[in-house]
Protein backbone atom coordinates (compact mmCIF):
# COMPACT_ATOMS: atom_id res chain seq x y z
CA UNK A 1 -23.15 -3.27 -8.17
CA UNK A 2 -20.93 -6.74 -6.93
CA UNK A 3 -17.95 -6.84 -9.85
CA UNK A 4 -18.16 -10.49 -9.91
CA UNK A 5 -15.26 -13.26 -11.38
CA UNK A 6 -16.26 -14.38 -15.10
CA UNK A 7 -18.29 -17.71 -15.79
CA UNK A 8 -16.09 -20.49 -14.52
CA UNK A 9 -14.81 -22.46 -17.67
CA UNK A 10 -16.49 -25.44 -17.68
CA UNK A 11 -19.82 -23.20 -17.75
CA UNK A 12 -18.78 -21.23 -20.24
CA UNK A 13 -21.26 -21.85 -23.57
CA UNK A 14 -23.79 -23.44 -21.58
CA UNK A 15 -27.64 -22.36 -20.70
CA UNK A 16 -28.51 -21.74 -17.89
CA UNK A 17 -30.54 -24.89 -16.81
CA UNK A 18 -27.05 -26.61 -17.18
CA UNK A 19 -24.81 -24.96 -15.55
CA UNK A 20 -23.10 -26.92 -12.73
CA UNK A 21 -24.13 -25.63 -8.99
CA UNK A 22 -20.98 -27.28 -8.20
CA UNK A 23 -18.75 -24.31 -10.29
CA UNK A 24 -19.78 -20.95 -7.97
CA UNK A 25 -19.00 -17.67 -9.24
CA UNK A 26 -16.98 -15.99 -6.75
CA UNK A 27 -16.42 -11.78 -6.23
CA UNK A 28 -13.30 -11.29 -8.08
CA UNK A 29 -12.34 -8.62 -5.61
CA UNK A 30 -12.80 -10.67 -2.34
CA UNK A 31 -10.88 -13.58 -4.04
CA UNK A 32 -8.29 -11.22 -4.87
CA UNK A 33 -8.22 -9.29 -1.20
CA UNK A 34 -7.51 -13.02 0.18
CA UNK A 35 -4.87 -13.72 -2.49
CA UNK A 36 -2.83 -10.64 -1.10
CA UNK A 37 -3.61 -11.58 2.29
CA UNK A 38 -2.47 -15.08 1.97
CA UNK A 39 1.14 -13.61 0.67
CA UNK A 40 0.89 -11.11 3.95
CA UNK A 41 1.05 -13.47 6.05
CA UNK A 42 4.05 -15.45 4.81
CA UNK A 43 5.69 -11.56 6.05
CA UNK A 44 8.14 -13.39 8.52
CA UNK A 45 8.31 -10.27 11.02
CA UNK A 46 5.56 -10.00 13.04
CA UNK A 47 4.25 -7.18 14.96
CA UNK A 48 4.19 -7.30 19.35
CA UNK A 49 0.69 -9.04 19.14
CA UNK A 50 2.23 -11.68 16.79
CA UNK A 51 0.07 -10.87 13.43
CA UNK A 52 2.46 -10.68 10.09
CA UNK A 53 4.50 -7.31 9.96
CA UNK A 54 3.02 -6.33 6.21
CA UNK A 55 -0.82 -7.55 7.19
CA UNK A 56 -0.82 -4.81 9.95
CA UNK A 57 0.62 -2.26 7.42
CA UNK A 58 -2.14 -3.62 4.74
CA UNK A 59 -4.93 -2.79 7.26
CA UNK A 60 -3.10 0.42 8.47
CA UNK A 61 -2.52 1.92 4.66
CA UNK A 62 -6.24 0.76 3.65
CA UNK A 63 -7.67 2.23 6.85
CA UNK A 64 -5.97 5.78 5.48
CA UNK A 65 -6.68 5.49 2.59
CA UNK A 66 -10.31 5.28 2.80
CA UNK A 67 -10.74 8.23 4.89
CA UNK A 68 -9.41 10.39 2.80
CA UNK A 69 -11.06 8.83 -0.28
CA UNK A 70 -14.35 7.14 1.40
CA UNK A 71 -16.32 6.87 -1.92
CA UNK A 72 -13.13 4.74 -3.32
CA UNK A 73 -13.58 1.38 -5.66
CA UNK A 74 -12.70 -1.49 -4.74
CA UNK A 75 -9.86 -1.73 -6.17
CA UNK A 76 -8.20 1.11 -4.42
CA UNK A 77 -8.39 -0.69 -1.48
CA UNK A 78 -7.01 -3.48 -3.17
CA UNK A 79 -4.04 -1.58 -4.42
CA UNK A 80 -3.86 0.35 -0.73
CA UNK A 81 -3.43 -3.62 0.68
CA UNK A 82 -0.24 -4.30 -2.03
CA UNK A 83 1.63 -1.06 -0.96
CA UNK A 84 4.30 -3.79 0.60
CA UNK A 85 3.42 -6.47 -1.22
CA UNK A 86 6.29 -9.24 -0.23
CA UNK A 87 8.50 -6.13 0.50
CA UNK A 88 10.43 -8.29 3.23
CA UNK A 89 11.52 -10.61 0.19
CA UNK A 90 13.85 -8.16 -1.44
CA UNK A 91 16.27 -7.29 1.81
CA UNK A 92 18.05 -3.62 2.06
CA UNK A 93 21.25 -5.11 2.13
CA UNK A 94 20.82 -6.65 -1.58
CA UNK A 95 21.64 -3.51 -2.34
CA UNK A 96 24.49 -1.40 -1.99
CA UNK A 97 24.41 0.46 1.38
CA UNK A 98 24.69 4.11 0.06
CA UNK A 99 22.17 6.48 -1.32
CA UNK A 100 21.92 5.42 -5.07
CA UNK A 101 21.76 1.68 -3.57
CA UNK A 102 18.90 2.92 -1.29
CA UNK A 103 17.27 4.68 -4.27
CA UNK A 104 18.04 1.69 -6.53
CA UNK A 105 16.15 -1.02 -3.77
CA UNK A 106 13.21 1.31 -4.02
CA UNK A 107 12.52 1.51 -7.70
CA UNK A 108 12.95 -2.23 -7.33
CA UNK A 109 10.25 -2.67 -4.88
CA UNK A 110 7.84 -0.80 -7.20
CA UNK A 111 8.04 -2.69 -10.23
CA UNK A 112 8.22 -6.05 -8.25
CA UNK A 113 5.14 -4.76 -5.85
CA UNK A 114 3.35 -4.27 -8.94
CA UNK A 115 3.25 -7.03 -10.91
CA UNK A 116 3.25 -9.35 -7.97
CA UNK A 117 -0.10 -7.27 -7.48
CA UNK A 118 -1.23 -7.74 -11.33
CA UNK A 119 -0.50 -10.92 -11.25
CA UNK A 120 -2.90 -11.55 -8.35
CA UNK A 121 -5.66 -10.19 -9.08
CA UNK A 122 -5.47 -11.76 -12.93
CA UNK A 123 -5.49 -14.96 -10.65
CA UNK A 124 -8.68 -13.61 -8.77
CA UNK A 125 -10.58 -13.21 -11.96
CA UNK A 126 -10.47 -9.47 -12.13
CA UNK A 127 -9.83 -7.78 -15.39
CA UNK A 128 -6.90 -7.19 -16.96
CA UNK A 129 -7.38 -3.83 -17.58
CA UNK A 130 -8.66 -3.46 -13.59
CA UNK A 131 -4.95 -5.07 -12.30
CA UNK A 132 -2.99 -3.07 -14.71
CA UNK A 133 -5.00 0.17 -13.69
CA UNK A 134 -3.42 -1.59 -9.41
CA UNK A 135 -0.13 -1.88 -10.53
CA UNK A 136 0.00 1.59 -12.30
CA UNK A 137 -0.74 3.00 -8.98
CA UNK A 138 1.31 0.44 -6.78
CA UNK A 139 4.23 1.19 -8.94
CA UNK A 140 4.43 4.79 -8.00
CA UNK A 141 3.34 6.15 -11.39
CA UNK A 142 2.19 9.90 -11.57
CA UNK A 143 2.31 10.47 -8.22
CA UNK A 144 0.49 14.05 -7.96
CA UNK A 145 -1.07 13.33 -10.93
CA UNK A 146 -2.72 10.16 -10.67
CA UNK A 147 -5.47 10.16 -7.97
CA UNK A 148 -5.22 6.17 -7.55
CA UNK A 149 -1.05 6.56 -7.27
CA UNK A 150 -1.73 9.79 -4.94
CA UNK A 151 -4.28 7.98 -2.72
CA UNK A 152 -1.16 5.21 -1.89
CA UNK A 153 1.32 7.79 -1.41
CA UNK A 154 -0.92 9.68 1.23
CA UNK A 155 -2.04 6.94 3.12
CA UNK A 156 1.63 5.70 2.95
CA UNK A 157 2.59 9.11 4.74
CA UNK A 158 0.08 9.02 7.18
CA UNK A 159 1.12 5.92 8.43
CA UNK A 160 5.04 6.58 8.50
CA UNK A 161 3.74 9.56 10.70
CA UNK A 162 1.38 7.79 12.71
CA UNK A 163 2.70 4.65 13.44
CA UNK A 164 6.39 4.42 12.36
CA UNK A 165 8.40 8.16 12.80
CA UNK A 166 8.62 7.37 16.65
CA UNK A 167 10.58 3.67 15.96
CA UNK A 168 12.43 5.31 13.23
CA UNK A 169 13.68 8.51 15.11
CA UNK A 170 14.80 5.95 17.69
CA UNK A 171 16.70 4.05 15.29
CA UNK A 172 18.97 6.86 13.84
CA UNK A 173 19.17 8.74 17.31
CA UNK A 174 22.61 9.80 14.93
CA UNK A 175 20.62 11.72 12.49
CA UNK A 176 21.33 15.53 13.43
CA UNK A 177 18.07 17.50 13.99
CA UNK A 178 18.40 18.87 10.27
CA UNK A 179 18.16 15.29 8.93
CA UNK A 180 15.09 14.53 10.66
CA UNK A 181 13.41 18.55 9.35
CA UNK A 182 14.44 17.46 5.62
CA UNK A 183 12.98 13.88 5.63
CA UNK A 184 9.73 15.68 7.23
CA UNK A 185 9.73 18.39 4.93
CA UNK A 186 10.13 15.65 1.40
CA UNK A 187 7.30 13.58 2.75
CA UNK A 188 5.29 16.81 3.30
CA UNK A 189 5.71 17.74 0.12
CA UNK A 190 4.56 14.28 -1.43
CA UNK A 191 1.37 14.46 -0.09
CA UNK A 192 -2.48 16.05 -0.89
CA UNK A 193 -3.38 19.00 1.00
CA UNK A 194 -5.85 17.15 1.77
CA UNK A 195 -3.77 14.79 3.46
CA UNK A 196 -1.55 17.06 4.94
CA UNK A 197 -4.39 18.43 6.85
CA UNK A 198 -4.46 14.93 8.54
CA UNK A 199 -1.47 14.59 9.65
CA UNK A 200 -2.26 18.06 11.46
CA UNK A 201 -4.57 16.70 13.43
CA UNK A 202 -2.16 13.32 14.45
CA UNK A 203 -1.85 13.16 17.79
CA UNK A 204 1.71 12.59 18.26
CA UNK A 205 4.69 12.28 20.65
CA UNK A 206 5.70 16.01 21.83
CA UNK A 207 9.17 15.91 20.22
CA UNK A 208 7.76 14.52 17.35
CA UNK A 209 5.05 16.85 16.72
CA UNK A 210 7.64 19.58 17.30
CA UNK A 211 9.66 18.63 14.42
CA UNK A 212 6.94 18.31 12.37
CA UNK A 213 5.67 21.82 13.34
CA UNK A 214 9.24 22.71 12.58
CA UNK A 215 9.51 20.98 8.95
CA UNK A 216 5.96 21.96 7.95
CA UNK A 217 6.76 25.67 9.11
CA UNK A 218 3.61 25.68 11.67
């Protein structure tokens, strides 16, 4: 069944035969997927074929995220689509350049990822109990515990492995060989067996796959 928006106000209290033709209702969750959208593309890096940075990342996470849950709600997808919700507007380097400063940026991407996710979908009509159920899973809460929070985290994974690990690598050519195992082996360890299994079957660069092979103990 369509989750649709509630009765728009001036509506509200009226019979039918009077409602105004002129005051739609509107699915909640397709007003809220362009909401989300419409802050994508504000993402002021773009990608080589010129789309916003975080809009290809949005389709990338969602695309993941529904193969490895294909009977999800809508509103996983939703929440899949604010995994970087107006991430570029909190820069690294507002944050101390260390490890706790790293760690510190992060927790402050959750919470702001979250309620800038809440507060979206309240906007798009969906229930408040529906956005708050989003930004419990955007937020990184019970990760292995919650499947909604797991979901994210996997599809997150998949597409650091996927699409980003090559760019990355190149990045901190530095990074000794060990570095690279242990970042491999704490993603690993974040996600489902289910989606672990996946990211088996990636088809990816030979030195790449080698450390993987190498982290994973395969």
């Amino acid at each position: 069944m369509v989750r649709r928006c509630p009765e728009p106000a001036g509506n509200r209290g009226l019979a039918p035969q009077e409602r105004s033709a002129n005051l739609p209702r509107v699915d909640c969750y397709q007003t809220a997927r362009s909401l989300i959208d419409s802050a994508h593309s504000a993402d002021p890096k773009s990608t080589d074929d010129g789309r916003p940075a975080e809009l290809v990342y949005a389709d990338r996470l969602e695309a993941w995220v529904l193969r490895l849950v294909p009977e999800a709600r809508p509103l996983l997808s939703l929440a899949a689509r604010c995994q970087h919700l107006e991430r570029w507007s909190v820069p690294r380097d507002r944050f101390p350049l260390d490890k706790p400063g790293y760690h510190a940026w992060r927790k402050s991407l959750y919470v702001k990822q979250a309620e800038r996710a809440r507060a979206l979908l309240v906007e798009a009509g969906v229930a408040d109990a529906e956005a708050a159920e989003v930004a419990t899973w955007v937020s990184k809460t019970g990760l292995q515990t919650n499947a909604g929070t797991q979901a994210l985290e996997d599809g997150a994974c998949l597409v650091f492995l996927e699409n980003e690990i090559a760019d990355f690598a190149a990045a901190h050519a530095e990074y000794p060989r060990e570095k690279f195992i242990g970042i491999l082996q704490r993603t690993w360890k974040k996600m489902s067996p289910a989606a672990q299994q996946a990211a088996l079957a990636l088809e990816l660069p030979p030195a790449i796959a080698a450390l993987v092979r190498e982290a994973v103990g395969g």
